[in-house]
PDB file of N, CA and C in Angstrom:
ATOM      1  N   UNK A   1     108.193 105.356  91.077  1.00  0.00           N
ATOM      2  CA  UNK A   1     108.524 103.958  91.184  1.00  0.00           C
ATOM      3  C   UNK A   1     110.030 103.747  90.951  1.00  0.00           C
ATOM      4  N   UNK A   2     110.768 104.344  89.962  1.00  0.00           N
ATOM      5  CA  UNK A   2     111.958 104.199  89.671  1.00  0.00           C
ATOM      6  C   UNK A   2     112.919 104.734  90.716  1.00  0.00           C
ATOM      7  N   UNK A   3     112.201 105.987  91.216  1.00  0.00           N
ATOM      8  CA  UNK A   3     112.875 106.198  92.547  1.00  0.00           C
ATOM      9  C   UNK A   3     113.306 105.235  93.148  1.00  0.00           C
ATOM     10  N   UNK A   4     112.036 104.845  93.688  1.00  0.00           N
ATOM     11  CA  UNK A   4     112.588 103.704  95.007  1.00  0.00           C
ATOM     12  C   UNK A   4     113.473 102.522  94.718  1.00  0.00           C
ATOM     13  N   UNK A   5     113.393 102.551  93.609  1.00  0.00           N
ATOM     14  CA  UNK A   5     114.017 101.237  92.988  1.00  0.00           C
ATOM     15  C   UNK A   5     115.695 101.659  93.141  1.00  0.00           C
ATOM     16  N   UNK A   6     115.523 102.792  92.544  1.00  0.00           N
ATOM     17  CA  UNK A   6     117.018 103.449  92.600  1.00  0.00           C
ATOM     18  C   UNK A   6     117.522 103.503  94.249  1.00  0.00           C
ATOM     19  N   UNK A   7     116.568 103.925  94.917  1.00  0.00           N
ATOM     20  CA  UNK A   7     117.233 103.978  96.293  1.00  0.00           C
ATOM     21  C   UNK A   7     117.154 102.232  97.193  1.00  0.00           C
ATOM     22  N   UNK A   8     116.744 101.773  96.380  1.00  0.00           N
ATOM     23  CA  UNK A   8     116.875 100.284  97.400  1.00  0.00           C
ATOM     24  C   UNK A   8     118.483 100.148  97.609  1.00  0.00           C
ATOM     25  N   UNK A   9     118.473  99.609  98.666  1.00  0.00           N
ATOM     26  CA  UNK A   9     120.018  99.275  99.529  1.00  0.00           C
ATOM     27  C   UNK A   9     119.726  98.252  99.915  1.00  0.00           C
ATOM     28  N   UNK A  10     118.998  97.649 100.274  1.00  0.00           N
ATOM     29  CA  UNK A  10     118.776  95.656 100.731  1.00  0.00           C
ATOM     30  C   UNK A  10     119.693  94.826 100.045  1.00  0.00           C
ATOM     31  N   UNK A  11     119.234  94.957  99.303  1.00  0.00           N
ATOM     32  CA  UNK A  11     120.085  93.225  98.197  1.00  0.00           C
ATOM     33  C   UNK A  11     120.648  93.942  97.210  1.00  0.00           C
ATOM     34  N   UNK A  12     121.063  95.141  96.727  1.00  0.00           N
ATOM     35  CA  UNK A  12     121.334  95.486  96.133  1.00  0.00           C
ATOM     36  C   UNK A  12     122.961  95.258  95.268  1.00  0.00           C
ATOM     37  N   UNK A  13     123.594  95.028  94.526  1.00  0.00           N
ATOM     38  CA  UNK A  13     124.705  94.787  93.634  1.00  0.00           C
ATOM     39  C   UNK A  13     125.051  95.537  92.672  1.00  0.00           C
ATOM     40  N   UNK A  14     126.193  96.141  92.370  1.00  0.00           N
ATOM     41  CA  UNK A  14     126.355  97.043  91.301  1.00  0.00           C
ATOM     42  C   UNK A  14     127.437  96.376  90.468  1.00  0.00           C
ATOM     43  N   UNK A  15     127.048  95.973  89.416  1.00  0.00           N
ATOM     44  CA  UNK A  15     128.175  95.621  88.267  1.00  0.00           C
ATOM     45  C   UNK A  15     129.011  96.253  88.162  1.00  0.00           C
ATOM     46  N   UNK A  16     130.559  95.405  88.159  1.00  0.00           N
ATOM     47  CA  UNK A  16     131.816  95.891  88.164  1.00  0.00           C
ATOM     48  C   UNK A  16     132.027  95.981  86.838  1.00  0.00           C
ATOM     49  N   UNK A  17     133.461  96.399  86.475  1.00  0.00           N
ATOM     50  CA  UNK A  17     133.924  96.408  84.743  1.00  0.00           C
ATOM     51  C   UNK A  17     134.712  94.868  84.630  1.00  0.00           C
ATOM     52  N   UNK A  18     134.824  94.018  85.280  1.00  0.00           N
ATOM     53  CA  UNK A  18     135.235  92.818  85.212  1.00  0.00           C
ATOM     54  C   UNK A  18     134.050  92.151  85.403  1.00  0.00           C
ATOM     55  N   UNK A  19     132.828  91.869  85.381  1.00  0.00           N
ATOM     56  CA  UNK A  19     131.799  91.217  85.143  1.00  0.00           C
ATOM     57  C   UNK A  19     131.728  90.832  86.767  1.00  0.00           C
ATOM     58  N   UNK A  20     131.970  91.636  87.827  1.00  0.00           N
ATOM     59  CA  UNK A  20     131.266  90.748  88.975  1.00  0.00           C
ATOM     60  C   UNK A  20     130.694  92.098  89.829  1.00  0.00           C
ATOM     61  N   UNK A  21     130.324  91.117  90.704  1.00  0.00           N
ATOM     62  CA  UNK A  21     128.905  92.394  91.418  1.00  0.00           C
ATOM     63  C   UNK A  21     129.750  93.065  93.163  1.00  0.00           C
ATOM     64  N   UNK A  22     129.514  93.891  93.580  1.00  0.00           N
ATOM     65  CA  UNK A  22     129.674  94.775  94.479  1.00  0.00           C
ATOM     66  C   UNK A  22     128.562  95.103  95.331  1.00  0.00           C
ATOM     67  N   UNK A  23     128.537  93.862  96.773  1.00  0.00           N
ATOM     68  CA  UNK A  23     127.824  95.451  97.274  1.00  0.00           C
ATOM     69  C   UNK A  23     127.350  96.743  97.180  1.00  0.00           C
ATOM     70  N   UNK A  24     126.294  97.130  97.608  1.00  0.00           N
ATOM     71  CA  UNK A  24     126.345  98.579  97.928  1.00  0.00           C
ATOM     72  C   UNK A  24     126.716  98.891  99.225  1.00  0.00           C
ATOM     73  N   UNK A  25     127.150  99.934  99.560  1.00  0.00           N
ATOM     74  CA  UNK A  25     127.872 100.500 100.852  1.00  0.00           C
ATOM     75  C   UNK A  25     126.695 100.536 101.693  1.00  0.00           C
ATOM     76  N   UNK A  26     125.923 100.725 102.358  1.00  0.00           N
ATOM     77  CA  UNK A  26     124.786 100.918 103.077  1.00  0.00           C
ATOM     78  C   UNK A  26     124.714 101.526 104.655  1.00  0.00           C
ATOM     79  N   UNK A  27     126.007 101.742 104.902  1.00  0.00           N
ATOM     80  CA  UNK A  27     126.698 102.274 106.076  1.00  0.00           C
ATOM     81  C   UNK A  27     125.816 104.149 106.278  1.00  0.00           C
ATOM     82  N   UNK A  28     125.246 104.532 107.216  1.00  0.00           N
ATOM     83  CA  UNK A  28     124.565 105.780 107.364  1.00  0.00           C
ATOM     84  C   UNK A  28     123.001 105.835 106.660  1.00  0.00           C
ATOM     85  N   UNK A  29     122.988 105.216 105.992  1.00  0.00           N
ATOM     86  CA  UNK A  29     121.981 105.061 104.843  1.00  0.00           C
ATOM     87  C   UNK A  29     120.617 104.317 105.314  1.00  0.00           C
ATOM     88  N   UNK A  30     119.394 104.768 105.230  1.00  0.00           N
ATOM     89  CA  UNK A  30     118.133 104.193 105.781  1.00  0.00           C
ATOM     90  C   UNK A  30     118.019 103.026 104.776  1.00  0.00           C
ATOM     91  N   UNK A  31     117.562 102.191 105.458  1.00  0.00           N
ATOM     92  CA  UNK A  31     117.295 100.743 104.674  1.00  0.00           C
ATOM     93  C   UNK A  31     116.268 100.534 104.246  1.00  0.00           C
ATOM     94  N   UNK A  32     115.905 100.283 102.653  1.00  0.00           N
ATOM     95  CA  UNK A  32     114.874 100.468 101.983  1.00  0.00           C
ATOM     96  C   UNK A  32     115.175  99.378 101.114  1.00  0.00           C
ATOM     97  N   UNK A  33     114.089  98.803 101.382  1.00  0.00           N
ATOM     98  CA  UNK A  33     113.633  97.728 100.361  1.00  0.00           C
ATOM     99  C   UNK A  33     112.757  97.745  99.577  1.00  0.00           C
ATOM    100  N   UNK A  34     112.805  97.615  98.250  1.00  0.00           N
ATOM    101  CA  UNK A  34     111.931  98.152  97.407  1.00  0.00           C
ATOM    102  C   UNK A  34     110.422  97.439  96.798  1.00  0.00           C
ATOM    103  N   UNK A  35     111.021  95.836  96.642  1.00  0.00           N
ATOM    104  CA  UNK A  35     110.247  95.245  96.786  1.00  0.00           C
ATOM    105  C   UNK A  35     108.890  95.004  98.323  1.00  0.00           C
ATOM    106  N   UNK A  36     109.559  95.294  98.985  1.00  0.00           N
ATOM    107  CA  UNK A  36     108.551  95.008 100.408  1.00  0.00           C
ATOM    108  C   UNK A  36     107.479  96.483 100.426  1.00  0.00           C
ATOM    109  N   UNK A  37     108.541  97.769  99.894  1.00  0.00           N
ATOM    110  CA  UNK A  37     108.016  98.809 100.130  1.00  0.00           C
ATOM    111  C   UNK A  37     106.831  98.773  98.992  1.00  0.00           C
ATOM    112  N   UNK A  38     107.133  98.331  97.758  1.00  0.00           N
ATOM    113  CA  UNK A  38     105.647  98.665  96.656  1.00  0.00           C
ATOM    114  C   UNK A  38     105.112  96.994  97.086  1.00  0.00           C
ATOM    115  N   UNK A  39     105.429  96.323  97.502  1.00  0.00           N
ATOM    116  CA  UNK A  39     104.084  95.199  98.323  1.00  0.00           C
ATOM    117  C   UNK A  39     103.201  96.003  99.079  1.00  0.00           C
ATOM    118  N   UNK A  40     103.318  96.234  99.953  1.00  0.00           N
ATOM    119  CA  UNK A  40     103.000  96.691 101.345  1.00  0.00           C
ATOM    120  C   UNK A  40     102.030  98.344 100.832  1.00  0.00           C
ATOM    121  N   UNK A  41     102.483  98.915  99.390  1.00  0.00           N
ATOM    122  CA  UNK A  41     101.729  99.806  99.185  1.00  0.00           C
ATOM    123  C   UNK A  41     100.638  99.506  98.639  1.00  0.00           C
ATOM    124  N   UNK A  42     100.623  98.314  97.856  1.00  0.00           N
ATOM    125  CA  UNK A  42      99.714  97.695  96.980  1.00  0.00           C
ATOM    126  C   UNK A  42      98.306  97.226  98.204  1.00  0.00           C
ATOM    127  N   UNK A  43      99.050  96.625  98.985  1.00  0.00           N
ATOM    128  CA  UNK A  43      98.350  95.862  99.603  1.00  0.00           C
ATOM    129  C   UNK A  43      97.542  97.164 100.486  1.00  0.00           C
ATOM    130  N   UNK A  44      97.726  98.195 101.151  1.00  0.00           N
ATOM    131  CA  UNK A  44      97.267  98.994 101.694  1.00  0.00           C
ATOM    132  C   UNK A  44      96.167  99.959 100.727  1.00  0.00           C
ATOM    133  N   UNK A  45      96.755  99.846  99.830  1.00  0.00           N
ATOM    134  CA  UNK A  45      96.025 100.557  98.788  1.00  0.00           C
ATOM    135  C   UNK A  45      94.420  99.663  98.119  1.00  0.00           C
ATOM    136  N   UNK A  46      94.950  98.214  97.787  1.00  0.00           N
ATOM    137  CA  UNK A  46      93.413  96.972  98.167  1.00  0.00           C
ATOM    138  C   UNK A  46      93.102  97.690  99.131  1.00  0.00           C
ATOM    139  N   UNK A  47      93.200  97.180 100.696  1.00  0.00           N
ATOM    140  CA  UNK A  47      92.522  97.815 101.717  1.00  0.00           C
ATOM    141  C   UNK A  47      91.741  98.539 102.111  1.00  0.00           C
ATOM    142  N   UNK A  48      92.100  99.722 101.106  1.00  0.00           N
ATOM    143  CA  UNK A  48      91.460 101.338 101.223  1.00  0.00           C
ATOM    144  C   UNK A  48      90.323 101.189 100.175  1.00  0.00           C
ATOM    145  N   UNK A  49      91.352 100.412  98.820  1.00  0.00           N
ATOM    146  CA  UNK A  49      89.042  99.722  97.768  1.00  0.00           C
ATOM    147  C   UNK A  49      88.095  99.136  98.606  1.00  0.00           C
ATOM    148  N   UNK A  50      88.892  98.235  99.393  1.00  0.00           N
ATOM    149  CA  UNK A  50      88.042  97.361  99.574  1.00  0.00           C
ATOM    150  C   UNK A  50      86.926  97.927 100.829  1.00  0.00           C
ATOM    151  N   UNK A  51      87.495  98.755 101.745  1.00  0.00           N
ATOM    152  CA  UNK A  51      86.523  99.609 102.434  1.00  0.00           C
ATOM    153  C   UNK A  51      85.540 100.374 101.873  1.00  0.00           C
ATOM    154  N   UNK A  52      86.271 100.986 100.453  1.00  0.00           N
ATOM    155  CA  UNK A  52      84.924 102.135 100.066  1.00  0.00           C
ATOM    156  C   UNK A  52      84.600 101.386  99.457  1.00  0.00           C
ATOM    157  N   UNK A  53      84.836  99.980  99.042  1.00  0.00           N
ATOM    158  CA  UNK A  53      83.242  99.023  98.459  1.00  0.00           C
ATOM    159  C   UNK A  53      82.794  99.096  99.074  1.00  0.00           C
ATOM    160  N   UNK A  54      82.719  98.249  99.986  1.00  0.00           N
ATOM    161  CA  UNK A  54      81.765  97.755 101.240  1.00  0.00           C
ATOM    162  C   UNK A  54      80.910  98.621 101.112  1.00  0.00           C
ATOM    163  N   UNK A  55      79.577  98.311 101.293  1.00  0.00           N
ATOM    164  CA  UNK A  55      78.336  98.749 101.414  1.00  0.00           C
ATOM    165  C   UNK A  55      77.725  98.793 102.966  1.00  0.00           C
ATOM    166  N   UNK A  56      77.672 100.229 103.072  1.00  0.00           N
ATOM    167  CA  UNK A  56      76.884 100.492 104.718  1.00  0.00           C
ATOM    168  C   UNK A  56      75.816 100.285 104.830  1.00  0.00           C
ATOM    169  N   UNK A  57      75.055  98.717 105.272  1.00  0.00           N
ATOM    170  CA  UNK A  57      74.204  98.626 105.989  1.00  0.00           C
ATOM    171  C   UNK A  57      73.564  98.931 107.753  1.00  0.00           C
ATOM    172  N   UNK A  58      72.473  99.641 107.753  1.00  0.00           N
ATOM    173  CA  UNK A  58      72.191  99.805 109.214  1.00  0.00           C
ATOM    174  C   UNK A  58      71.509  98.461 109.860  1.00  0.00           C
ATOM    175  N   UNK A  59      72.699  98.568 111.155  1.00  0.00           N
ATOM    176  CA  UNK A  59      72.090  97.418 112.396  1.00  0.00           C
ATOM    177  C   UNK A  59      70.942  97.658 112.684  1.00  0.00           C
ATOM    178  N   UNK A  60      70.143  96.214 112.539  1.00  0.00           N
ATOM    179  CA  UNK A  60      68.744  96.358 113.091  1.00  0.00           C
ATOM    180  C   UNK A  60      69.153  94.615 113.293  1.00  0.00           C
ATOM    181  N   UNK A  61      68.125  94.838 114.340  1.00  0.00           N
ATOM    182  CA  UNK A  61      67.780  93.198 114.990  1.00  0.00           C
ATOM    183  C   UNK A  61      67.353  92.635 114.593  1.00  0.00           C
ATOM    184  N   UNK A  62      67.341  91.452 114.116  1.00  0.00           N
ATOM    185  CA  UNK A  62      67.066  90.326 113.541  1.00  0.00           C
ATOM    186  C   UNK A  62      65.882  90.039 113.873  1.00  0.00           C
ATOM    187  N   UNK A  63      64.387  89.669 113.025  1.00  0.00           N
ATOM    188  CA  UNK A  63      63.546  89.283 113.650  1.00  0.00           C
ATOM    189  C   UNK A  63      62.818  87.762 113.056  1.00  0.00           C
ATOM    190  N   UNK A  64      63.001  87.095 113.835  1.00  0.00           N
ATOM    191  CA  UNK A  64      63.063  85.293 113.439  1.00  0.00           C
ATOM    192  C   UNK A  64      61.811  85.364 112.832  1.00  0.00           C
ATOM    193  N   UNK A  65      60.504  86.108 113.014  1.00  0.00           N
ATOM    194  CA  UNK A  65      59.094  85.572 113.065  1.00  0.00           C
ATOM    195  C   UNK A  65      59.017  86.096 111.193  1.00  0.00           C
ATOM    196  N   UNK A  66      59.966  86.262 110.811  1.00  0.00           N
ATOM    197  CA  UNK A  66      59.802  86.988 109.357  1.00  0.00           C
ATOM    198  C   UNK A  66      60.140  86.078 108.209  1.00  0.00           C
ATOM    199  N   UNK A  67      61.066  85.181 109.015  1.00  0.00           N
ATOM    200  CA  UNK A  67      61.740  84.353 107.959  1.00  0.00           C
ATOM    201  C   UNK A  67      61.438  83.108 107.658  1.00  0.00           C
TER     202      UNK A  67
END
């Protein structure tokens, strides 16, 4: 986790020794956002529970005269 955090380049700012912020250079550099990247894992990762919840029922036809 700290990785990615470390490698984010999006919005990123680096404190100067005079109290103000700097860009990061981002020139050659793949663009990684860190926040979008652990969203997007989270959310894929629900996804993958929420399938092996689901409970496999077998299709069968409905039969009206039962109910």
């Amino acid at each position: 986790m700290f990785e990615k955090m470390w490698l984010d380049n999006v919005k990123t700012r680096i404190l100067q020794e005079d109290g103000s912020y700097k860009r990061v250079d981002k020139r050659g550099k793949k663009r990684l956002d860190a926040q979008a990247h652990f969203q997007t894992e989270a959310e894929d990762k629900r996804s993958q529970q929420r399938n092996e919840e689901r409970p496999m029922y077998p299709l069968r036809p409905l039969d009206r005269n039962t109910q």
